[in-house]
N, C-alpha and C. Protein backbone atom coordinates (compact mmCIF):
# COMPACT_ATOMS: atom_id res chain seq x y z
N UNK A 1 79.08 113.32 186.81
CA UNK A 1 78.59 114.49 187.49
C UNK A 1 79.63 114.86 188.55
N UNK A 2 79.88 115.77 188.43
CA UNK A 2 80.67 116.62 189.54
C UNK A 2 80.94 117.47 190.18
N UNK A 3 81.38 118.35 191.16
CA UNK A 3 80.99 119.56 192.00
C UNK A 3 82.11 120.13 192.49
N UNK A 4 82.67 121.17 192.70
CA UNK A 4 83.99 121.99 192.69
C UNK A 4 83.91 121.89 194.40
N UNK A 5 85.15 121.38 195.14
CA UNK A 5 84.72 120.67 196.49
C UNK A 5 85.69 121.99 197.10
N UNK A 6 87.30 122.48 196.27
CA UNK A 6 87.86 123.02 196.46
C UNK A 6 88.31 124.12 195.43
N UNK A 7 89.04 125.31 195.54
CA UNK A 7 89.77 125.94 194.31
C UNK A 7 91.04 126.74 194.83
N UNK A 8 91.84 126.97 194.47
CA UNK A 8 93.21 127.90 194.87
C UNK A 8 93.19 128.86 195.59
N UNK A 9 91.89 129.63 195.48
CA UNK A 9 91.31 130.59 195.95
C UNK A 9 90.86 130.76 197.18
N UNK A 10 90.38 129.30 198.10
CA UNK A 10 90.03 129.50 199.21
C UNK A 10 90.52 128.23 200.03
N UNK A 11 91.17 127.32 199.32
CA UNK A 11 92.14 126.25 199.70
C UNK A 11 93.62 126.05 199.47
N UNK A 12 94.28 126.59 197.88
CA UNK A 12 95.15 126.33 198.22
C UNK A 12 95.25 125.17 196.68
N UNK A 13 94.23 125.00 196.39
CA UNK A 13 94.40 123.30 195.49
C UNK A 13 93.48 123.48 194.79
N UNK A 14 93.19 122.67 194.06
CA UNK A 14 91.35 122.56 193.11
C UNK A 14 91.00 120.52 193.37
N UNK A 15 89.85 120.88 193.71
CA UNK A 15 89.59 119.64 193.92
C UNK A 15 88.33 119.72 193.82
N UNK A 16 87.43 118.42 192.80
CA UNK A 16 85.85 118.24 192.84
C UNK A 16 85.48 116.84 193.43
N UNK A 17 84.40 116.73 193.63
CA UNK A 17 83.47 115.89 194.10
C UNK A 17 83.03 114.79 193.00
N UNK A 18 82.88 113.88 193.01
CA UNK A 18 83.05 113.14 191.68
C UNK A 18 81.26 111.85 192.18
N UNK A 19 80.44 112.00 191.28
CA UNK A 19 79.25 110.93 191.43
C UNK A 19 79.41 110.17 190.33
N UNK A 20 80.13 108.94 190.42
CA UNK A 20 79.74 108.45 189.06
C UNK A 20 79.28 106.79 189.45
N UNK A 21 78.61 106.67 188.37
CA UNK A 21 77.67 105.50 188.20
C UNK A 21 78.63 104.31 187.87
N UNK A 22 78.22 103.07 188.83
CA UNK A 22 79.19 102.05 188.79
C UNK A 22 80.04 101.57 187.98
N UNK A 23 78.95 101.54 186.71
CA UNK A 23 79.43 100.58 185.32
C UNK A 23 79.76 101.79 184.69
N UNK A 24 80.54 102.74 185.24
CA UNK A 24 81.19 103.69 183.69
C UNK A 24 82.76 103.35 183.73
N UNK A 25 82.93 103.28 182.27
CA UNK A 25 84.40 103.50 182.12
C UNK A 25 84.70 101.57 181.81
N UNK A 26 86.13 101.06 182.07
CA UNK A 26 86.22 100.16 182.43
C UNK A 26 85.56 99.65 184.24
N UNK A 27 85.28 98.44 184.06
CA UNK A 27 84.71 98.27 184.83
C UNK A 27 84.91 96.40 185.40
N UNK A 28 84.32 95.62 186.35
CA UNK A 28 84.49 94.29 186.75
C UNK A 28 83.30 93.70 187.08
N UNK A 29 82.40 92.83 186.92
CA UNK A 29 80.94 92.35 187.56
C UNK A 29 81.15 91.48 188.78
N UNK A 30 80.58 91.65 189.75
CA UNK A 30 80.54 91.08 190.83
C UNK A 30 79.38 89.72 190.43
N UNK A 31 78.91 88.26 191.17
CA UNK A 31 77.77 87.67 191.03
C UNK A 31 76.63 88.16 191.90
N UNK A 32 76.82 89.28 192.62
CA UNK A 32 75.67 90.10 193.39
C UNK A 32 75.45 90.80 192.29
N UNK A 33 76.07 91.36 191.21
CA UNK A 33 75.24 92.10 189.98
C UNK A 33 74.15 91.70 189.28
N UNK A 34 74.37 90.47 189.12
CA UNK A 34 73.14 90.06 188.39
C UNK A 34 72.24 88.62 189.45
N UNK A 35 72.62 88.95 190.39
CA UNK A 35 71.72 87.60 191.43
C UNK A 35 72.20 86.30 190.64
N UNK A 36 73.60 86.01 190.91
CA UNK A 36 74.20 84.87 190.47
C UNK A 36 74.97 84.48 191.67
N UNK A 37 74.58 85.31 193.00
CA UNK A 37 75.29 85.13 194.12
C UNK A 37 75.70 85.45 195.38
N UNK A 38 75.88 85.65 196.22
CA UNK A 38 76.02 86.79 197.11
C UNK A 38 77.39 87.71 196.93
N UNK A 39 78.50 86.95 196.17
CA UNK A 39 79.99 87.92 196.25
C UNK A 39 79.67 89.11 195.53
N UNK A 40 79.92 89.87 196.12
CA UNK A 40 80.07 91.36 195.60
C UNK A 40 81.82 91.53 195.39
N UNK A 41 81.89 92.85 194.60
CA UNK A 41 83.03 92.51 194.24
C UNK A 41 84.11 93.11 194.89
N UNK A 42 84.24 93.57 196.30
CA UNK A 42 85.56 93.41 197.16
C UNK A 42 85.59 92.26 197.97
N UNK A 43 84.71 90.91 197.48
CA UNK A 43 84.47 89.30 198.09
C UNK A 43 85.78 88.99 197.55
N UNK A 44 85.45 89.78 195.84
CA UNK A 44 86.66 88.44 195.01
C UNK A 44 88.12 88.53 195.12
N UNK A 45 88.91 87.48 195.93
CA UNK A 45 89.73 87.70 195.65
C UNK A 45 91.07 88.70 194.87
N UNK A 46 91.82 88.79 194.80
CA UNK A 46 92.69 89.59 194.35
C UNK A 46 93.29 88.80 193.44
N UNK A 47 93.93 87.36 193.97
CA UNK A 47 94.64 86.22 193.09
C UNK A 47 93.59 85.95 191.93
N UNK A 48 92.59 85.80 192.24
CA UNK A 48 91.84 86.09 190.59
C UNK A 48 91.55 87.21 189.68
N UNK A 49 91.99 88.30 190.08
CA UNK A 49 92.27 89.23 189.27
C UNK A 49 93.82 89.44 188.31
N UNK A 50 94.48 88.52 188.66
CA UNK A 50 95.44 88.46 188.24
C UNK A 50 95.82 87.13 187.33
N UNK A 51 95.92 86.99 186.01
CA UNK A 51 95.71 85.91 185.26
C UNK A 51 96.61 85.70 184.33
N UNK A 52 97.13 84.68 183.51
CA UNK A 52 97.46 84.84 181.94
C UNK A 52 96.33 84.35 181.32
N UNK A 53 96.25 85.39 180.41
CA UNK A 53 95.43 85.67 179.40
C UNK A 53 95.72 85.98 177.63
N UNK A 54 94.52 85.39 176.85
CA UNK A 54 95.03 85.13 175.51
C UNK A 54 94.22 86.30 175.01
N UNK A 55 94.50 86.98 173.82
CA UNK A 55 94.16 87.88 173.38
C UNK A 55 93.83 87.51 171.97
N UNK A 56 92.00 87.49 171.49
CA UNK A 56 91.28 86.85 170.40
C UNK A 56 90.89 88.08 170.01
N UNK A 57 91.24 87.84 168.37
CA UNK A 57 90.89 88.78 167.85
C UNK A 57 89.89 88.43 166.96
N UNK A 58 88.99 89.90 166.70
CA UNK A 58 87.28 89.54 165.86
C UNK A 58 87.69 90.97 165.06
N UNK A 59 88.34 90.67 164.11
CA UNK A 59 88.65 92.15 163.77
C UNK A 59 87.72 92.97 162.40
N UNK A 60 86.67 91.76 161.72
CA UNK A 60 85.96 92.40 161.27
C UNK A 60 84.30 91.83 162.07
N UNK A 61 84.08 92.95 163.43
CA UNK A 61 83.34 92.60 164.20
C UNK A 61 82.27 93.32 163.93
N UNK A 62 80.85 93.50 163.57
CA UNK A 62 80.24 94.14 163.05
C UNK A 62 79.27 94.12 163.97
N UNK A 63 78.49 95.31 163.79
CA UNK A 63 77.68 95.82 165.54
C UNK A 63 76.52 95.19 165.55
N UNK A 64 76.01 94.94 167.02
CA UNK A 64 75.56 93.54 167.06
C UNK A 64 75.42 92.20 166.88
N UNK A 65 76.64 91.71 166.58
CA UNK A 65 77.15 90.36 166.34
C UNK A 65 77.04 89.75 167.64
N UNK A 66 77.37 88.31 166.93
CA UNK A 66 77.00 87.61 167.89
C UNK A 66 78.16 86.55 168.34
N UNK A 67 78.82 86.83 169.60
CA UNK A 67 80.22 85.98 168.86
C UNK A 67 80.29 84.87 169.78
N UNK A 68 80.66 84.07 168.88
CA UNK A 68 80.45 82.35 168.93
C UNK A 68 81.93 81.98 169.35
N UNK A 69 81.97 80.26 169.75
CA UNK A 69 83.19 79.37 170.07
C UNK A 69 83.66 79.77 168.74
N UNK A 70 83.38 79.57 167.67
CA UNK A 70 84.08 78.81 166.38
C UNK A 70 85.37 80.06 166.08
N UNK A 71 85.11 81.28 166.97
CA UNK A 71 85.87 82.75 166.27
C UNK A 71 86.63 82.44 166.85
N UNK A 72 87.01 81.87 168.31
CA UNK A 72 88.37 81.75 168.94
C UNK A 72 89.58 81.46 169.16
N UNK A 73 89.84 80.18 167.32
CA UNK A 73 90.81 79.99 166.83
C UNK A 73 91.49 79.59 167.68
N UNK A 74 93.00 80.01 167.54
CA UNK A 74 94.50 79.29 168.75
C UNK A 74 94.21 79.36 170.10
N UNK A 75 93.55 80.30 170.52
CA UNK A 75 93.11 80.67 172.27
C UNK A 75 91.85 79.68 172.45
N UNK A 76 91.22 79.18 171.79
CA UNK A 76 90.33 78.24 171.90
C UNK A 76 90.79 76.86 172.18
N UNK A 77 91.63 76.94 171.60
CA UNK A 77 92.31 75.24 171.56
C UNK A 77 93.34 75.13 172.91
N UNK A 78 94.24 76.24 172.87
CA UNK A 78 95.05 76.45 174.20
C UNK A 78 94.85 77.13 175.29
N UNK A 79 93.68 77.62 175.63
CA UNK A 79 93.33 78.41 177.35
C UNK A 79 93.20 77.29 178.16
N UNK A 80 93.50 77.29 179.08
CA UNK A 80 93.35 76.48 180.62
C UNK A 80 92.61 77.05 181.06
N UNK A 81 92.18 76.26 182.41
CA UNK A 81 91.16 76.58 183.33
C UNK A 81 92.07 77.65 184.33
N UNK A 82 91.03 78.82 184.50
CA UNK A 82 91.44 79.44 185.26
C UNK A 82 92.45 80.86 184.64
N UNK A 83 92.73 80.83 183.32
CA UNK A 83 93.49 81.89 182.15
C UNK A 83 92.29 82.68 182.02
N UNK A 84 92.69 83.80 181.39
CA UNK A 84 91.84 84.69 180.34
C UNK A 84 91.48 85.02 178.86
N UNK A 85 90.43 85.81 178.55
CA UNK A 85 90.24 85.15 177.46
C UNK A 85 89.86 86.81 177.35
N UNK A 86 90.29 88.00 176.58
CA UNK A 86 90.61 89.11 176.23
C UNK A 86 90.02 89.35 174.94
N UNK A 87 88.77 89.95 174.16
CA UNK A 87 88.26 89.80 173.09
C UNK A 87 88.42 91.19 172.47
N UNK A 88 89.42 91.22 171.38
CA UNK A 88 89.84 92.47 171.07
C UNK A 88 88.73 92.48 169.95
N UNK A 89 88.19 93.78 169.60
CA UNK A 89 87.41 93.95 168.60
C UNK A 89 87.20 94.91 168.31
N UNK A 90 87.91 95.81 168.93
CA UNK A 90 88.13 97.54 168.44
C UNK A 90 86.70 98.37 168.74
N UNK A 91 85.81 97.56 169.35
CA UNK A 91 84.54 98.31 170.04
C UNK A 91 85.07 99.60 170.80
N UNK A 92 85.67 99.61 171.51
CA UNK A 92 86.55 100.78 172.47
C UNK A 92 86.74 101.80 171.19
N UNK A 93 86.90 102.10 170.36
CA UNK A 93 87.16 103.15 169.16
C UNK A 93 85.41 103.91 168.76
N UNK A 94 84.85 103.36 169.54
CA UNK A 94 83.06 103.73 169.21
C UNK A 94 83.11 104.33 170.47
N UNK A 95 83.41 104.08 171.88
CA UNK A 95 83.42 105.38 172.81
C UNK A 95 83.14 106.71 172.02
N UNK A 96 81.43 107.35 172.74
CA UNK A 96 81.19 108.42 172.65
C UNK A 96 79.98 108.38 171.88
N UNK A 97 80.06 107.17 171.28
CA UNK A 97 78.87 107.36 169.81
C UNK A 97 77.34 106.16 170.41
N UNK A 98 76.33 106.23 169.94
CA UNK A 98 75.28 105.65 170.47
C UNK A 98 75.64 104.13 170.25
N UNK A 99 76.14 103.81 168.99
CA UNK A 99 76.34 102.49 168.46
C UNK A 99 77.54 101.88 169.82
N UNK A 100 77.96 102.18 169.94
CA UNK A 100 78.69 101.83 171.46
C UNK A 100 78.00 100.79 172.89
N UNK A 101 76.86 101.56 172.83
CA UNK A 101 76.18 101.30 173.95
C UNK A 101 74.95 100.55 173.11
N UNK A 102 74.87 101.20 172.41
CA UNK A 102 73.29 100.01 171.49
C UNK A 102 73.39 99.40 170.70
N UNK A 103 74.67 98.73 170.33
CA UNK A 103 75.10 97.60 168.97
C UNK A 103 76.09 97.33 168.85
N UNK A 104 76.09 96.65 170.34
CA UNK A 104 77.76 96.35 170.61
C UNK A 104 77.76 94.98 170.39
N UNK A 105 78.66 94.26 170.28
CA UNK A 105 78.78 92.93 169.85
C UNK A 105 78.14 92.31 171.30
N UNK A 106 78.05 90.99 171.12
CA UNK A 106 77.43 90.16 172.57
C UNK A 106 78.38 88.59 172.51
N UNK A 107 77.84 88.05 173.77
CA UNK A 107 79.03 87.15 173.95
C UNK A 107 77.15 85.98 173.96
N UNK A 108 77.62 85.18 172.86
CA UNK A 108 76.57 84.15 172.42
C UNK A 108 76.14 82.97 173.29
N UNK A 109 75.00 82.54 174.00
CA UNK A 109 74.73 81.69 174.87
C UNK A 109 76.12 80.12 174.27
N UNK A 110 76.12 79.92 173.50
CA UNK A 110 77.24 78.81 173.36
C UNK A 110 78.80 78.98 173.58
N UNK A 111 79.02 80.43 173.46
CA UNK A 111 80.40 80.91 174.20
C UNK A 111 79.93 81.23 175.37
N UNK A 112 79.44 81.43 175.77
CA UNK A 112 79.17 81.88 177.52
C UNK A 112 78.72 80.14 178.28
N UNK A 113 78.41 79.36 177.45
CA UNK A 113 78.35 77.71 178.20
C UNK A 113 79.97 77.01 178.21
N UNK A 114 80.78 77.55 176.92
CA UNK A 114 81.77 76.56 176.84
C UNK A 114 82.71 77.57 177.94
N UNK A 115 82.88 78.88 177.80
CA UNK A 115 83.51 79.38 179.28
C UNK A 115 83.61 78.95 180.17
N UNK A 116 82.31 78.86 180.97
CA UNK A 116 81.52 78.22 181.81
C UNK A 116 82.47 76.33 181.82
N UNK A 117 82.39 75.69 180.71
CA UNK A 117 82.91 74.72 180.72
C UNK A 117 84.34 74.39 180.77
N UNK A 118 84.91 75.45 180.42
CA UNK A 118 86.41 75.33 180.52
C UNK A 118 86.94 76.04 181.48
N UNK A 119 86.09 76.57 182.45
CA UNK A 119 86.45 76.94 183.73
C UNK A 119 87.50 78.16 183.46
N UNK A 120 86.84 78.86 182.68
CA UNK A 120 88.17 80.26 182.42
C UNK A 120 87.51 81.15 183.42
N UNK A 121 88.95 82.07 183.79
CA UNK A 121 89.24 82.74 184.80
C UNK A 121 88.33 84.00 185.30
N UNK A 122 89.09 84.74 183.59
CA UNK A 122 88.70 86.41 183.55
C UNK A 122 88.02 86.30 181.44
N UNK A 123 86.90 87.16 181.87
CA UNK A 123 86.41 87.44 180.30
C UNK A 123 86.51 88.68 180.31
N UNK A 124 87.35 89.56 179.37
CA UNK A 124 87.19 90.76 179.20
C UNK A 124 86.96 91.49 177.62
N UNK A 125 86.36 92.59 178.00
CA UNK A 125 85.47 92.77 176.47
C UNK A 125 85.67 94.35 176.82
N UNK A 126 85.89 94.94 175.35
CA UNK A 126 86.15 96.26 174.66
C UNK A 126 84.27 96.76 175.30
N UNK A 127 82.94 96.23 174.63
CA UNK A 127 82.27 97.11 174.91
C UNK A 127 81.82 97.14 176.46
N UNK A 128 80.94 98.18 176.77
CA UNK A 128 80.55 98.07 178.16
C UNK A 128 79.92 96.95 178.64
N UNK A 129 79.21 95.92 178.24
CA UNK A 129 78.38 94.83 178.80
C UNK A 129 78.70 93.81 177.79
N UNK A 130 78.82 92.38 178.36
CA UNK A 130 78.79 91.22 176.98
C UNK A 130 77.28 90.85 176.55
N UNK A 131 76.63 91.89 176.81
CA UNK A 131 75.46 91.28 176.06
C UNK A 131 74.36 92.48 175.75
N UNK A 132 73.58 92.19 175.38
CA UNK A 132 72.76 93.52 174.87
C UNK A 132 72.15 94.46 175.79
N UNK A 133 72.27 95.33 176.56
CA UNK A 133 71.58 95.84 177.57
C UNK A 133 70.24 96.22 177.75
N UNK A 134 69.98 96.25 176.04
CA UNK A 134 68.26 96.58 175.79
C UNK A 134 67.45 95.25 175.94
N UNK A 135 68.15 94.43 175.71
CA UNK A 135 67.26 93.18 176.34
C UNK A 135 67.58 92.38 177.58
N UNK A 136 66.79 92.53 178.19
CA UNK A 136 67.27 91.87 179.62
C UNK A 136 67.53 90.43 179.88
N UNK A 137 66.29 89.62 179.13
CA UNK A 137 66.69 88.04 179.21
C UNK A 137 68.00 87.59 178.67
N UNK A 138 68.76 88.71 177.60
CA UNK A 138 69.82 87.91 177.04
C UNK A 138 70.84 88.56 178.11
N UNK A 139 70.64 89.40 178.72
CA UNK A 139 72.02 90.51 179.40
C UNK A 139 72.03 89.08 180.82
N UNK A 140 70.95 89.22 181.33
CA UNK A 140 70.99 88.05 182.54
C UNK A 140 71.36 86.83 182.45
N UNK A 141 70.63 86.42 181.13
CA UNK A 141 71.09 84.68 180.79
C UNK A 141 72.66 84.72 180.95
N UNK A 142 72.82 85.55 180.22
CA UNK A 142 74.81 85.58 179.91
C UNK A 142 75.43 86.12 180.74
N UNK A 143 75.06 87.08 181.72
CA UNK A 143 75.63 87.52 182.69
C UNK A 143 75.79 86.23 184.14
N UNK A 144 74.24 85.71 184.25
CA UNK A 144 74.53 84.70 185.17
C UNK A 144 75.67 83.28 184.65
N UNK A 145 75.18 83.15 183.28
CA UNK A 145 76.14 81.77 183.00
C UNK A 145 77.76 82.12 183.25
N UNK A 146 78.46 83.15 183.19
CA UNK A 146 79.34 83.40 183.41
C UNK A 146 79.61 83.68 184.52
N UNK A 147 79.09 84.45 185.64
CA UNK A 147 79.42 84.69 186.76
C UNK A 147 78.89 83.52 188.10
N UNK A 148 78.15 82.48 187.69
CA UNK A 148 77.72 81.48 188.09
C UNK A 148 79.40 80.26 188.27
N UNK A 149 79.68 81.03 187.05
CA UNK A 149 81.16 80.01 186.85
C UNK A 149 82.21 80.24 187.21
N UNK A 150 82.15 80.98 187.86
CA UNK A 150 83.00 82.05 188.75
C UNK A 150 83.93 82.76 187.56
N UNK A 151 83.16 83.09 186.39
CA UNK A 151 83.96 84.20 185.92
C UNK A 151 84.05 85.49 185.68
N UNK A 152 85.40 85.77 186.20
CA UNK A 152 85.41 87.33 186.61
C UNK A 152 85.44 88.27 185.25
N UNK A 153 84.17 89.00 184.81
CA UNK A 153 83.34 89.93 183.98
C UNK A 153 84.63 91.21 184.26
N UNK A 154 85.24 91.43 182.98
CA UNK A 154 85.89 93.21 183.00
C UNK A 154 84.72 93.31 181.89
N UNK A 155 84.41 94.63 181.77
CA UNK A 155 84.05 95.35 180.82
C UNK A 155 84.42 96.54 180.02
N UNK A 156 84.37 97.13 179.15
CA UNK A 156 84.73 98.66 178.95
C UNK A 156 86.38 98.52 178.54
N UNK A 157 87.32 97.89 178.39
CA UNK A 157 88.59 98.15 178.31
C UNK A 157 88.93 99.00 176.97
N UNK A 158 90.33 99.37 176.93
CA UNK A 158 90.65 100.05 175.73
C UNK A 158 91.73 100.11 175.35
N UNK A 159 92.23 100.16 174.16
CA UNK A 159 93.54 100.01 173.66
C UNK A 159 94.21 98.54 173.50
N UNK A 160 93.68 97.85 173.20
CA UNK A 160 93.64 96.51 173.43
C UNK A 160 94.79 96.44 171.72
N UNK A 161 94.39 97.04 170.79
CA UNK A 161 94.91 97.17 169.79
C UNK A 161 96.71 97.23 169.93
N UNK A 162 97.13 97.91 171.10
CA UNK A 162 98.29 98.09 171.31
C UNK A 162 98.94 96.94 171.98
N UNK A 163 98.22 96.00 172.21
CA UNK A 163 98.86 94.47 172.52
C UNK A 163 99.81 93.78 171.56
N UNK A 164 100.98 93.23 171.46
CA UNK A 164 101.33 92.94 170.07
C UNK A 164 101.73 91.26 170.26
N UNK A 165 101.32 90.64 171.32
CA UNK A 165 101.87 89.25 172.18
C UNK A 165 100.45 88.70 171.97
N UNK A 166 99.97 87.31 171.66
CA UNK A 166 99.25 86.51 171.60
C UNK A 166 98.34 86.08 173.44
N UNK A 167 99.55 86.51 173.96
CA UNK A 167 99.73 86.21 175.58
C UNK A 167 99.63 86.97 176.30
N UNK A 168 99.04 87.39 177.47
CA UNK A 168 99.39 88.21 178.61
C UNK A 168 99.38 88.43 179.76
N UNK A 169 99.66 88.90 180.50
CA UNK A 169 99.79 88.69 182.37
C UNK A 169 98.37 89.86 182.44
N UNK A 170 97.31 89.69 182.91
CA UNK A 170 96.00 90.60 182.25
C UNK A 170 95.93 90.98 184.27
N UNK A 171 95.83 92.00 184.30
CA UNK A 171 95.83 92.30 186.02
C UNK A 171 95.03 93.30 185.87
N UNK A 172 93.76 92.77 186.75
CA UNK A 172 92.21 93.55 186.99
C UNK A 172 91.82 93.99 188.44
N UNK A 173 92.63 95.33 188.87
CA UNK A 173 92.25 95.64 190.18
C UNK A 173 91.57 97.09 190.08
């Protein structure tokens, strides 16, 4: 939503007023999002927004899936504590369409424990939320197990496809 603040005409420039709702676009979860904490997210650090990160691909990811440890292959075996873990799945190419927002893949209570267990950094995911938004027990369960673990939630990213390195310096400000 937006509102014409300025125009050429009586300023000189064009400029609007911009209302937009937290979680649009790409986006980051604070543990004040889901009561996993008090940090909100100008608490977190900066040095944790900044990571190497592996880039897993789910490339025949089908809507509403459910994605498990077992998909994570080479980045499974080699992430450290404290890396990222980048889940390309070409969801970002559904921007615009309902299936986007209502049958987006989800990040599975046994990948959201072993995260949690391997102490990774940053989780970032093509659709808007890692978990179903129409159901709340699964959006919270998975939202707290991860941000409980201090991991820093991107959401919404895009173009992930244009990565061509297994590896990356992943910087979330």
């Amino acid at each position: 939503e937006f509102e014409t603040k300025y125009t050429t005409a009586d300023k000189g420039w064009n400029a609007q007023t911009l209302h937009l709702y937290s979680h649009c676009g790409t986006h980051a979860d604070a543990p004040w999002h889901y009561d996993a904490g008090d940090t909100t997210i100008d608490d977190i650090p900066l040095e944790r927004c900044i990571v190497p990160a592996w880039i897993v691909d789910f490339p025949e990811v089908q809507p509403k899936a459910l994605l498990g440890v077992e998909s994570l292959g080479r980045a499974g075996e080699a992430v450290q504590p404290g890396e990222g873990l980048l889940l390309r799945t070409g969801w970002s190419r559904r921007i615009g369409t309902t299936e986007y927002y209502d049958a987006l893949p989800r990040i599975g209570p046994d990948l959201a424990e072993w995260m949690a267990s391997k102490r990774i950094g940053v989780l970032g995911v093509e659709p808007p939320a890692v978990a179903d938004p129409h159901n709340i027990e699964e959006i919270t369960a998975i939202h707290r197990t991860l941000l409980r673990a201090h991991i820093l939630i991107v959401e919404g990213l895009t173009n992930l496809e244009a990565i061509s390195r297994e590896k990356v310096t992943f910087i979330a400000l």
